[in-house]
N, C-alpha and C. Protein backbone atom coordinates (compact mmCIF):
# COMPACT_ATOMS: atom_id res chain seq x y z
N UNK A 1 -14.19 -12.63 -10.92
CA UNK A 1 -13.05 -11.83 -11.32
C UNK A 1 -13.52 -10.40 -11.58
N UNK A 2 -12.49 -9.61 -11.15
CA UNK A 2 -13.46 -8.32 -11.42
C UNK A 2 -11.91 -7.49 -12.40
N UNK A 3 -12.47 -7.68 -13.68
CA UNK A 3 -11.71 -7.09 -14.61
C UNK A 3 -11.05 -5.64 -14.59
N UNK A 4 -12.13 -5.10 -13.88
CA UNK A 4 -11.38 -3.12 -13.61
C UNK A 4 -10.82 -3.34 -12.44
N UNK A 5 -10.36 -4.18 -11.91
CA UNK A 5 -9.27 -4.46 -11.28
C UNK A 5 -7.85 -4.96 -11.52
N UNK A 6 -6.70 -3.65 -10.92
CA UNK A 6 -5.28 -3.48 -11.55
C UNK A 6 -4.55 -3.31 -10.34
N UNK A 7 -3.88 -4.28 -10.66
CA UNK A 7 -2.20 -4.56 -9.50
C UNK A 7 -1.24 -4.27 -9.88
N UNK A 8 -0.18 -3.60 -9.36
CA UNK A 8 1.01 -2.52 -9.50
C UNK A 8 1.53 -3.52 -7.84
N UNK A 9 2.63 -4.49 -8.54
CA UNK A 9 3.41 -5.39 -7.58
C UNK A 9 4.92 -5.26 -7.48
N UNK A 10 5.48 -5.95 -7.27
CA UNK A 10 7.17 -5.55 -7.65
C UNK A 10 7.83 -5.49 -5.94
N UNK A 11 9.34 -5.46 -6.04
CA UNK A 11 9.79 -5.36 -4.87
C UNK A 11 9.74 -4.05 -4.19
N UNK A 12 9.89 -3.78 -3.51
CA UNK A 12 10.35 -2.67 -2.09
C UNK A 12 11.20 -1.80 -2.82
N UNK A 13 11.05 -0.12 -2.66
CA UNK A 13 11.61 0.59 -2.99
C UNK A 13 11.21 0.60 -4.69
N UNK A 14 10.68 0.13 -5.61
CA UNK A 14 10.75 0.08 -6.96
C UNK A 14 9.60 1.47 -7.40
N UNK A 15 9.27 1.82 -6.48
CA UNK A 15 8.13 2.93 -7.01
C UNK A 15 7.02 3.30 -7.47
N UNK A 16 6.34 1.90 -6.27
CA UNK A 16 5.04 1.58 -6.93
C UNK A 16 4.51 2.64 -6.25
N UNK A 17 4.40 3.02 -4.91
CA UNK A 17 3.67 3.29 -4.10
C UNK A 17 3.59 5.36 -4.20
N UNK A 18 4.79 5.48 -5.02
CA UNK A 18 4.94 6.96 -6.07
C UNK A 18 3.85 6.97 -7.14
N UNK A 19 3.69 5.99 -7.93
CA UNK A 19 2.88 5.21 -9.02
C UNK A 19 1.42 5.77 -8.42
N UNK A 20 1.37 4.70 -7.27
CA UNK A 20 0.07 4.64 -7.09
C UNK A 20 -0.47 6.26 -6.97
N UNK A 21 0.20 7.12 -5.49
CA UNK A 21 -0.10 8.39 -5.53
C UNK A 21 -0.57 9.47 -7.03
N UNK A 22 0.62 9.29 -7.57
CA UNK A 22 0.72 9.76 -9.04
C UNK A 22 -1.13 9.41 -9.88
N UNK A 23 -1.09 8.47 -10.16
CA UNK A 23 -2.34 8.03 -10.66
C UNK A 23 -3.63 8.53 -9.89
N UNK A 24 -3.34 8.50 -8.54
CA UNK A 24 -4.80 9.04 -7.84
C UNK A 24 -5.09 10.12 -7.86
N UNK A 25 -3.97 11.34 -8.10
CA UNK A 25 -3.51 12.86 -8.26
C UNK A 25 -4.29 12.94 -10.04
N UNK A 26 -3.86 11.79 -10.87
CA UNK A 26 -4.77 12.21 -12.17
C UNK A 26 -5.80 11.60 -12.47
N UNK A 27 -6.55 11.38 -11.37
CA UNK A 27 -7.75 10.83 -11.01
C UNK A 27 -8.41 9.08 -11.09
N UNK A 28 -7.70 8.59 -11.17
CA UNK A 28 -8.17 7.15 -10.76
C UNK A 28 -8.33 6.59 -9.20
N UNK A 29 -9.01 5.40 -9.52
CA UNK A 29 -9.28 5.39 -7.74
C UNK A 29 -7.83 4.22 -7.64
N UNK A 30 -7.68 4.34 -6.45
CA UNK A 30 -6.31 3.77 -5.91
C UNK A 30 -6.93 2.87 -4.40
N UNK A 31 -6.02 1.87 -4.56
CA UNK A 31 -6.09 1.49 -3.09
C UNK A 31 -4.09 0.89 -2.51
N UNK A 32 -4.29 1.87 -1.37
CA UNK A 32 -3.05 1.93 -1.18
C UNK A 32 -3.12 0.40 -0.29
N UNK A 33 -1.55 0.26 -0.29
CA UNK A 33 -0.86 -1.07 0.17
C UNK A 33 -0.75 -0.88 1.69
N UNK A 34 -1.50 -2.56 1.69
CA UNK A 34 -1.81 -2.70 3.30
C UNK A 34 -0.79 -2.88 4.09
N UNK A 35 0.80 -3.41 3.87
CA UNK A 35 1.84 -4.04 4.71
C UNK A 35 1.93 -2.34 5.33
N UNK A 36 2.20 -1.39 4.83
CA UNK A 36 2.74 -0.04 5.33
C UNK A 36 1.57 0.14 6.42
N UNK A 37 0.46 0.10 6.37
CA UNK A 37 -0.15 0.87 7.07
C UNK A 37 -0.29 -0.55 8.58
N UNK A 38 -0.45 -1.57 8.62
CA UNK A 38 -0.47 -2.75 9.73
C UNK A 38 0.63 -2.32 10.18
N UNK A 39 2.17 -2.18 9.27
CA UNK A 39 3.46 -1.66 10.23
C UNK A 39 3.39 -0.05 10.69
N UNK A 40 2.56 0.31 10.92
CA UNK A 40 2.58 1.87 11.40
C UNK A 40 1.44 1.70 12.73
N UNK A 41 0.31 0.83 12.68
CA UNK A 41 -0.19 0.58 13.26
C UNK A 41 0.28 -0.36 14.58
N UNK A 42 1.16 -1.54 14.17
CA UNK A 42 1.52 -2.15 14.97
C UNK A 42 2.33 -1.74 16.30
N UNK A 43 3.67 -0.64 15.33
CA UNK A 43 4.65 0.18 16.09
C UNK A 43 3.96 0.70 17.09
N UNK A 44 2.58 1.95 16.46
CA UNK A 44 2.11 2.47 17.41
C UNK A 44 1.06 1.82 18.82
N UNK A 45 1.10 1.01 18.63
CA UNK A 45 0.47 -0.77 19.83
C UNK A 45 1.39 -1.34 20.31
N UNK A 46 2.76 -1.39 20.10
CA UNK A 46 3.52 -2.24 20.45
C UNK A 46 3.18 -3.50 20.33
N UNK A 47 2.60 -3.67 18.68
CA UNK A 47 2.40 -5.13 18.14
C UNK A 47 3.46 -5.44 17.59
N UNK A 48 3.38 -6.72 17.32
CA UNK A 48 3.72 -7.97 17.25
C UNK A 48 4.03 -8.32 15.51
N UNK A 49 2.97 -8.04 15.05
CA UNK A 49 2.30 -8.17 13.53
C UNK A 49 3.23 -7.49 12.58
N UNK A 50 4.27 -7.88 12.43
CA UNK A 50 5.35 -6.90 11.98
C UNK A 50 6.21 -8.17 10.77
N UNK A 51 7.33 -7.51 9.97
CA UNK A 51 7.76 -8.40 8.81
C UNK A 51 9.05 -8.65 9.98
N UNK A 52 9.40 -7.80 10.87
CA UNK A 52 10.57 -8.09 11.83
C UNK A 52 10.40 -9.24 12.90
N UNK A 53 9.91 -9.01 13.37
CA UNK A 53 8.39 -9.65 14.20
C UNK A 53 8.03 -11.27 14.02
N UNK A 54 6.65 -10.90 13.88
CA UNK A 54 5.88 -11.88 13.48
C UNK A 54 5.13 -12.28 11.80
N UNK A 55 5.75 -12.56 11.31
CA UNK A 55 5.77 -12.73 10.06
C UNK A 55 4.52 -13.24 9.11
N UNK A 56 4.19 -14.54 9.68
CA UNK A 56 2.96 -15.42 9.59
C UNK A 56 1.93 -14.21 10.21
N UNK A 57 1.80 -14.01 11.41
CA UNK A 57 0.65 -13.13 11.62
C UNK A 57 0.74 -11.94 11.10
N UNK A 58 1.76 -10.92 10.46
CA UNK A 58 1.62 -9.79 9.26
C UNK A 58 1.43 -10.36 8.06
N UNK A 59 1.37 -11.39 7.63
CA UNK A 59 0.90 -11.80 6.48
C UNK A 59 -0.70 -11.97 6.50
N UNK A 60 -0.94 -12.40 7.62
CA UNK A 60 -2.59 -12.59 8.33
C UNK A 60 -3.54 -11.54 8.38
N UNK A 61 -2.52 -10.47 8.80
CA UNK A 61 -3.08 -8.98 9.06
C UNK A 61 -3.28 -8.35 7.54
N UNK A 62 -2.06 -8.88 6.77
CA UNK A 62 -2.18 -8.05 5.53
C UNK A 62 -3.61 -8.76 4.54
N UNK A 63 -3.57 -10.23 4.76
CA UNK A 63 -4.91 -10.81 4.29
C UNK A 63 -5.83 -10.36 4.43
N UNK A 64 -6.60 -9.94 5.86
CA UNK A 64 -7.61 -9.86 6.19
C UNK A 64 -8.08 -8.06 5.76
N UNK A 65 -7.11 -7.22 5.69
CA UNK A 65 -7.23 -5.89 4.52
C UNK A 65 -7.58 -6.07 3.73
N UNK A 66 -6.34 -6.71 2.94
CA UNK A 66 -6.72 -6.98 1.68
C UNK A 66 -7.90 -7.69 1.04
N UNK A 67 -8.49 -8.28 2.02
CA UNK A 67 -9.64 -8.86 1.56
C UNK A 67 -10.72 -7.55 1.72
N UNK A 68 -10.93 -6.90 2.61
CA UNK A 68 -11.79 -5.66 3.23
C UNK A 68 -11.41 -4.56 2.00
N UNK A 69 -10.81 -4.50 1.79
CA UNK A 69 -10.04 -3.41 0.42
C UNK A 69 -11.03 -4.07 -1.19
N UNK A 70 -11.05 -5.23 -1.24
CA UNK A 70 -11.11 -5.80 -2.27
C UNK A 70 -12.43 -5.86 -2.24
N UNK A 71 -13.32 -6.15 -1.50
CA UNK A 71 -14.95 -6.34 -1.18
C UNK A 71 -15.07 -5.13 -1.13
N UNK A 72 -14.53 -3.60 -1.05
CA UNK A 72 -15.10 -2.49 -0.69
C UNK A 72 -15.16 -2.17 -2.28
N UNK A 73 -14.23 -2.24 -2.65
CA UNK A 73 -13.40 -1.63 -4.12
C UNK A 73 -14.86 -2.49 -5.01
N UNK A 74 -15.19 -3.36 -4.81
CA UNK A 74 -16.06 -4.01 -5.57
C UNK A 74 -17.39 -2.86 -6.47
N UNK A 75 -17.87 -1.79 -5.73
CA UNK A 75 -18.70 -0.86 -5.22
C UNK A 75 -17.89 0.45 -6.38
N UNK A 76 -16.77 0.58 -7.03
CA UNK A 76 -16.56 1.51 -7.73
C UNK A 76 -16.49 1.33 -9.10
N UNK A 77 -16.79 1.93 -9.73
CA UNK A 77 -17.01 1.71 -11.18
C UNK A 77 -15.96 1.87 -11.62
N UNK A 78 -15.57 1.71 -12.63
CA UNK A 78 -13.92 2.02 -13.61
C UNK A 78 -12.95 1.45 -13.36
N UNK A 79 -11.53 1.82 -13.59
CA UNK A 79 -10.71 0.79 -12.81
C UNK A 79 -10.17 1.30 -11.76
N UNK A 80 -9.39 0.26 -11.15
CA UNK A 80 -9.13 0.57 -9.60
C UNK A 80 -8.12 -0.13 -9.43
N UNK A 81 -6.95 0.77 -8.98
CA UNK A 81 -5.18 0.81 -8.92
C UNK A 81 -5.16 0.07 -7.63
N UNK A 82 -4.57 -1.03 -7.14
CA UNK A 82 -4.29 -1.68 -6.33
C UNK A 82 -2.33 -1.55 -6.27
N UNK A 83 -2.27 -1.19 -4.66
CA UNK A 83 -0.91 -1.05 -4.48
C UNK A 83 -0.55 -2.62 -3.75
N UNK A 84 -0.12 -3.45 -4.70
CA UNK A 84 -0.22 -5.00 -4.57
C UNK A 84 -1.08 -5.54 -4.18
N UNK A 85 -1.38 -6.73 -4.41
CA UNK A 85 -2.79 -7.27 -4.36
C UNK A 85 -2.76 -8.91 -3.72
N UNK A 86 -3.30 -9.68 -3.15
CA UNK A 86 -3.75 -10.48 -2.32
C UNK A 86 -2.74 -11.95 -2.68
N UNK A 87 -2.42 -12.30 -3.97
CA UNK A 87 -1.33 -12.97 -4.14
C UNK A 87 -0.05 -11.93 -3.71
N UNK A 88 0.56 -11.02 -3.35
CA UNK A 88 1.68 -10.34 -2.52
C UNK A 88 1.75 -11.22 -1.57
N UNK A 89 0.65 -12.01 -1.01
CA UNK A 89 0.77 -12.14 0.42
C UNK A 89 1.21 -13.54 -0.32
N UNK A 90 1.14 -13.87 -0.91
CA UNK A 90 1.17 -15.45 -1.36
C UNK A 90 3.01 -15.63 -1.25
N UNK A 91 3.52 -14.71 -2.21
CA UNK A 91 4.33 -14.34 -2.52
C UNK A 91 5.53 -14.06 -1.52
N UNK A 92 5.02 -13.39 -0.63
CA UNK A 92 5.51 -12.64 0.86
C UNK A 92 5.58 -13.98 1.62
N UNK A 93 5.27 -14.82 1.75
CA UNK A 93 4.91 -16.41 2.56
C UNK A 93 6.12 -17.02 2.21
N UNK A 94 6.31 -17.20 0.67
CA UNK A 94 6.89 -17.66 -0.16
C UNK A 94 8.64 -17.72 0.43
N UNK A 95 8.57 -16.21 -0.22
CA UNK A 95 10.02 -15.83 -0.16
C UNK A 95 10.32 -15.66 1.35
N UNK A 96 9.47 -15.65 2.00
CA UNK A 96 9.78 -15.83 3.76
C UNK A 96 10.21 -17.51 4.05
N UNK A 97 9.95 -18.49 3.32
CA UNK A 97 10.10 -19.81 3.41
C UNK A 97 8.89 -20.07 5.02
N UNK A 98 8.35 -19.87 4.56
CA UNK A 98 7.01 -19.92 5.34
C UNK A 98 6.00 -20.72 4.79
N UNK A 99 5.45 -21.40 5.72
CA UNK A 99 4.27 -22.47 4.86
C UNK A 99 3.16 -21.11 4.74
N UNK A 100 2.78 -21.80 3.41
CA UNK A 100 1.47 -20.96 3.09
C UNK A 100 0.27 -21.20 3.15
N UNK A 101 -0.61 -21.16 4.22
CA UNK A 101 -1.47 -21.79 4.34
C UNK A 101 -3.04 -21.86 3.23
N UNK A 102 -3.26 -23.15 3.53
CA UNK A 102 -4.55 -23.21 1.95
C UNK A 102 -5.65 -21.75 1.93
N UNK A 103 -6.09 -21.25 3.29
CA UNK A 103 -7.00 -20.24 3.20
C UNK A 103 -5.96 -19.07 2.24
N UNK A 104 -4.92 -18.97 2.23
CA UNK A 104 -4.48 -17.61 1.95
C UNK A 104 -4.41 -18.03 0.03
N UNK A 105 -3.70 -19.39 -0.29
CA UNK A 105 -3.64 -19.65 -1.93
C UNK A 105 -5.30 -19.93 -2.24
N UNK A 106 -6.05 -20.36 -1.64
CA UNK A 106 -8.01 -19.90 -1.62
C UNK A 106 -8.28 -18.80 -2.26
N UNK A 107 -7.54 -17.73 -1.24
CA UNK A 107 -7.93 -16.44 -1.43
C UNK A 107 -7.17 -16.05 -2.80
N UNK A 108 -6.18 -16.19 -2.89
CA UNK A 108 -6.00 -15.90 -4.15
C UNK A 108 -6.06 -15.71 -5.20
N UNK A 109 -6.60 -16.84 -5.33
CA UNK A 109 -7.21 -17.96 -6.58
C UNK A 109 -8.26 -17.40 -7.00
N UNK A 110 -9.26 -17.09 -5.30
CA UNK A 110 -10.66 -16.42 -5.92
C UNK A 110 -11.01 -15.13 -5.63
N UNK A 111 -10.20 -14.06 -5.20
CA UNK A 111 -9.98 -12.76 -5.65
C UNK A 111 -9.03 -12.41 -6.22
N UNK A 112 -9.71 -12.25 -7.60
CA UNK A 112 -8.75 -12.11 -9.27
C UNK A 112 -9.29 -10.71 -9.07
N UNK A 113 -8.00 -10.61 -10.03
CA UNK A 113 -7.63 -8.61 -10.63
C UNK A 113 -7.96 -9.13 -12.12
N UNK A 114 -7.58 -8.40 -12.60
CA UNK A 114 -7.53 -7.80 -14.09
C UNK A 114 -6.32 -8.67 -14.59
N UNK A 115 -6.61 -9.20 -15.56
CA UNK A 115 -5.63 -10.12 -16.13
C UNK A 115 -3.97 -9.64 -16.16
N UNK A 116 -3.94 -8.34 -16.71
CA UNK A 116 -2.84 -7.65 -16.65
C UNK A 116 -2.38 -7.26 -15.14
N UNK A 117 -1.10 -7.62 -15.00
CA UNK A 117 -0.60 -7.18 -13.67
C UNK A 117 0.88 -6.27 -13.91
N UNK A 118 0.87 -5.23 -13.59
CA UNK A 118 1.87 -3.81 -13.52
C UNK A 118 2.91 -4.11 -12.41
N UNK A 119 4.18 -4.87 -12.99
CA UNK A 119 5.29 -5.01 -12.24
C UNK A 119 6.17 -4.08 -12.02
N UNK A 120 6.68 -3.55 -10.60
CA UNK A 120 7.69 -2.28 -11.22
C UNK A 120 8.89 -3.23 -10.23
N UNK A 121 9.85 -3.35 -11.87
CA UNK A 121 11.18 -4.27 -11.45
C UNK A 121 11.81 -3.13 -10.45
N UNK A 122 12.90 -3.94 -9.97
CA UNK A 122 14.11 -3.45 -9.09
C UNK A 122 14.89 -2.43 -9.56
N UNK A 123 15.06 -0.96 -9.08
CA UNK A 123 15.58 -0.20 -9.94
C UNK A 123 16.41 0.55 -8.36
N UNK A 124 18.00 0.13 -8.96
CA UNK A 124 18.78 0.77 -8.34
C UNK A 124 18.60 2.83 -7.98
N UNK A 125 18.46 2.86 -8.70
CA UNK A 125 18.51 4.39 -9.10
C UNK A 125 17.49 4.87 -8.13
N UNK A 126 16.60 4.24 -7.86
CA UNK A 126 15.81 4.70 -6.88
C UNK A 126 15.51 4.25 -5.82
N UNK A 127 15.95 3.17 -5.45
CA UNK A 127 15.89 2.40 -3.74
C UNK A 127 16.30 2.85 -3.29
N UNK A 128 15.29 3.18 -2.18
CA UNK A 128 15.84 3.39 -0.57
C UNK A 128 15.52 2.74 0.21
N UNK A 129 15.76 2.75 1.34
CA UNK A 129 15.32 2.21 2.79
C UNK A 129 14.71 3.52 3.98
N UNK A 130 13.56 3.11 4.38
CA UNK A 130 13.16 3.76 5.29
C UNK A 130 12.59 3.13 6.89
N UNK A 131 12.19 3.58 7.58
CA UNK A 131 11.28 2.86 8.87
C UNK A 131 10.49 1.98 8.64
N UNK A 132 9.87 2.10 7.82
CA UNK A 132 9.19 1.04 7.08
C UNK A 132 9.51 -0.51 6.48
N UNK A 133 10.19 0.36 4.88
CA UNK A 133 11.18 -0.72 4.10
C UNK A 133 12.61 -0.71 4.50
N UNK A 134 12.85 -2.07 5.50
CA UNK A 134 13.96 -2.15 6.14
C UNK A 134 14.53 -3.25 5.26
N UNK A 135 14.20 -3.66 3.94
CA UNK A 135 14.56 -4.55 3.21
C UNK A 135 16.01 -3.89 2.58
N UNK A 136 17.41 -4.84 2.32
CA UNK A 136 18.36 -4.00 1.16
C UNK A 136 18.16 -4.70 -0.06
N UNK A 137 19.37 -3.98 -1.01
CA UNK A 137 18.34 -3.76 -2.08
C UNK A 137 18.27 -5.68 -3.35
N UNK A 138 19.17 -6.66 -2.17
CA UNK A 138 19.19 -7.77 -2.60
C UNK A 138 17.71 -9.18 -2.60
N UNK A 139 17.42 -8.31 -1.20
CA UNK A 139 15.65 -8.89 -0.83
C UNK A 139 14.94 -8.00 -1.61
N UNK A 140 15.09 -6.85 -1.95
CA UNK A 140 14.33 -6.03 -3.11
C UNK A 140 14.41 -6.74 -4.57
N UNK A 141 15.03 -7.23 -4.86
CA UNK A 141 15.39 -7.81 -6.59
C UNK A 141 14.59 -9.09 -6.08
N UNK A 142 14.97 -9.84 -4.89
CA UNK A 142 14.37 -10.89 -4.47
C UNK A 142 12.77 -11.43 -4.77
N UNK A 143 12.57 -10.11 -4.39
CA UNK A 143 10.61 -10.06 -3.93
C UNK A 143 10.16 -9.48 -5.33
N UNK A 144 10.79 -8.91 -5.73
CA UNK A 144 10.08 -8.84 -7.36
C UNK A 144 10.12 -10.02 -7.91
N UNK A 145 11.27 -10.92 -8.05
CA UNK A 145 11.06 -11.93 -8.63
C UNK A 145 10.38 -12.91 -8.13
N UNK A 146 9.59 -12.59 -6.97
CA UNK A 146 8.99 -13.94 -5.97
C UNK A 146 7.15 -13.23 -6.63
N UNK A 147 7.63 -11.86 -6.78
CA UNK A 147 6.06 -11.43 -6.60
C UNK A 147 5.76 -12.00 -8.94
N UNK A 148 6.59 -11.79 -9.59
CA UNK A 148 6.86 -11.98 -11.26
C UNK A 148 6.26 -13.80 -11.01
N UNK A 149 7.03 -14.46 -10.38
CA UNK A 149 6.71 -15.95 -10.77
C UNK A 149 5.47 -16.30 -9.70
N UNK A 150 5.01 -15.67 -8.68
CA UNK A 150 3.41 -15.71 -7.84
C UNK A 150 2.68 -15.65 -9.11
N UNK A 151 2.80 -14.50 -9.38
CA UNK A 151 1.57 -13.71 -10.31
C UNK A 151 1.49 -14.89 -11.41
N UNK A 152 2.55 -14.92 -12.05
CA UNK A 152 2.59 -15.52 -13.41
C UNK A 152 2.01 -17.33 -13.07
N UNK A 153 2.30 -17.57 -12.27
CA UNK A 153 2.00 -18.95 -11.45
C UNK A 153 0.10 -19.07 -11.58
N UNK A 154 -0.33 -17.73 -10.92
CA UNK A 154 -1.97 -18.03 -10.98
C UNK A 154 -2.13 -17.46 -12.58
N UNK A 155 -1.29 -17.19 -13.33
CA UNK A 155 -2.38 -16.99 -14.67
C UNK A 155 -2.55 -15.75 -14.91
N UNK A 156 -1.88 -14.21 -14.29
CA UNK A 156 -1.64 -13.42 -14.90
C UNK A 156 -0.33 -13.15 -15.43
N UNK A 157 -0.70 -12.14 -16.66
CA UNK A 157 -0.11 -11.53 -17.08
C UNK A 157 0.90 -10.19 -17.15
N UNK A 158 2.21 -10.12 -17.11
CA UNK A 158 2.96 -9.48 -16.43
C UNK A 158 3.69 -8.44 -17.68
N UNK A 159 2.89 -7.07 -17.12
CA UNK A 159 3.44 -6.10 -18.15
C UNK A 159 4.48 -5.38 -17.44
N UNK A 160 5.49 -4.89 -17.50
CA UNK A 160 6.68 -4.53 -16.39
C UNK A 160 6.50 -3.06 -16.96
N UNK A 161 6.64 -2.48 -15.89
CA UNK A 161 6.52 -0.49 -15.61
C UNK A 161 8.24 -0.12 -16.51
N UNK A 162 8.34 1.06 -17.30
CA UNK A 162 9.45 1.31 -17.97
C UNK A 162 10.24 2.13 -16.57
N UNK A 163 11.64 2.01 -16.53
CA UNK A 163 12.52 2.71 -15.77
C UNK A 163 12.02 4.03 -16.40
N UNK A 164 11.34 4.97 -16.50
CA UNK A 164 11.30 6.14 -16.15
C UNK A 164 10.56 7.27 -15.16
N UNK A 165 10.34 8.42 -14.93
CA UNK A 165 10.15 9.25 -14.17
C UNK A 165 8.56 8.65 -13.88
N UNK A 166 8.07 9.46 -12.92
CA UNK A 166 6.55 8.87 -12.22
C UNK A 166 5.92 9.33 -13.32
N UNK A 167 6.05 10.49 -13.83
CA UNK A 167 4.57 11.33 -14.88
C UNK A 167 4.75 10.22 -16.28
N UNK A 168 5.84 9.48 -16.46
CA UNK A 168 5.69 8.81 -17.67
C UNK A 168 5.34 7.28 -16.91
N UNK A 169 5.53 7.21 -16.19
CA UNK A 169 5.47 5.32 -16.17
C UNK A 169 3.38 6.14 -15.59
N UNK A 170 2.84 7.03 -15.02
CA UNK A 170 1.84 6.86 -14.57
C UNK A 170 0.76 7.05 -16.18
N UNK A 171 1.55 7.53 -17.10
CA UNK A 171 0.99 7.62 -18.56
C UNK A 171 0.55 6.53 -19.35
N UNK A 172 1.68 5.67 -18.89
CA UNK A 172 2.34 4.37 -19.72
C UNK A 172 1.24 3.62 -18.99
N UNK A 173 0.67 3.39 -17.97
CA UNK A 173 -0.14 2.25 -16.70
C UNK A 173 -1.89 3.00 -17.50
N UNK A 174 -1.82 4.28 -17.88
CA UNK A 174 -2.97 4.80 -18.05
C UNK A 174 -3.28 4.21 -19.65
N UNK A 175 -2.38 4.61 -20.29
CA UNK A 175 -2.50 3.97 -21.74
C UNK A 175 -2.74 2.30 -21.63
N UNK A 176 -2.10 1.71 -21.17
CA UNK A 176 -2.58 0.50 -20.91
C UNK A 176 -3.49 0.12 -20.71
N UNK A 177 -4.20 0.61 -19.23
CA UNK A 177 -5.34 0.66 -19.25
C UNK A 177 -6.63 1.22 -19.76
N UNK A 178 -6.33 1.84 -21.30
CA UNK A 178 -7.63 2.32 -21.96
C UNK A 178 -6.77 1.38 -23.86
N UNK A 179 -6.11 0.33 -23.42
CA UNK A 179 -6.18 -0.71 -24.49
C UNK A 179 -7.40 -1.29 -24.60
């Protein structure tokens, strides 16, 4: 388990991925979320590996990052902001009604974060949809609550991000993390 390790999970559109930026701007190390960057990659291949797509194999794609993210991150001292973390994919399987296969709840199990896990619930006020997040905002409330009972399922602990502006919820994640 590697304790200076911190997950910032929650549904689509909730403002993690503002969060994450925010925090790396006041200097923590960050590792941004793998689903965005496999779907930018794929588009530009005319892959396959997509949440539209192929579902099971973007969950595959997002594993095999996330594992490469997590073995790299190993190597930095302090803590280290994860823009969802390796149960997402558990989670993502889940609420897809997709079998989940044993290598991926494996992986889970035995690349642990930091006990505390940084949920940012469903917040109308700020969802959108883009090229990306083609989710509305009912699979958004959805996947927070798929990603709240994943997490809580392996044994972390779920501190939820306050509905406010980025400079205070990135205060609020910082104070936390120097409890």
């Amino acid at each position: 388990m590697s304790d200076h390790f911190f997950v910032v999970t929650g549904g689509p559109g909730a403002g993690k991925t503002s969060l994450i930026t925010e925090l790396a701007r006041c200097g923590f190390h960050t590792i941004p979320e793998s689903g965005r960057a496999i779907i930018r990659e794929e588009r530009d291949n005319a892959g396959s590996a997509l949440p539209w797509a192929d579902r099971a194999a973007y969950a595959e794609s997002m594993l095999a990052r996330d594992l490469r993210a997590y073995s790299s991150a190993e190597a930095i001292p302090g803590p280290v902001i994860f823009d969802r973390g390796i149960p997402d994919i558990l989670g993502y399987l889940t609420l897809c009604a997709l079998p989940v296969p044993p290598h991926v709840i494996a992986a889970a199990r035995a690349a642990r974060y930091n006990r505390r896990v940084f949920l940012a619930p469903y917040w109308d006020d700020i969802f959108t949809q883009d090229a990306e997040r083609k989710q509305n905002s009912a699979e958004a409330e959805a996947t927070c609550a798929v990603m709240r009972k994943t997490y809580a399922a392996l044994g972390y602990e779920i501190t939820e991000l306050p509905l406010v502006d980025i400079e205070q919820r990135a205060n609020f994640v910082a104070t936390q993390l120097s409890l």
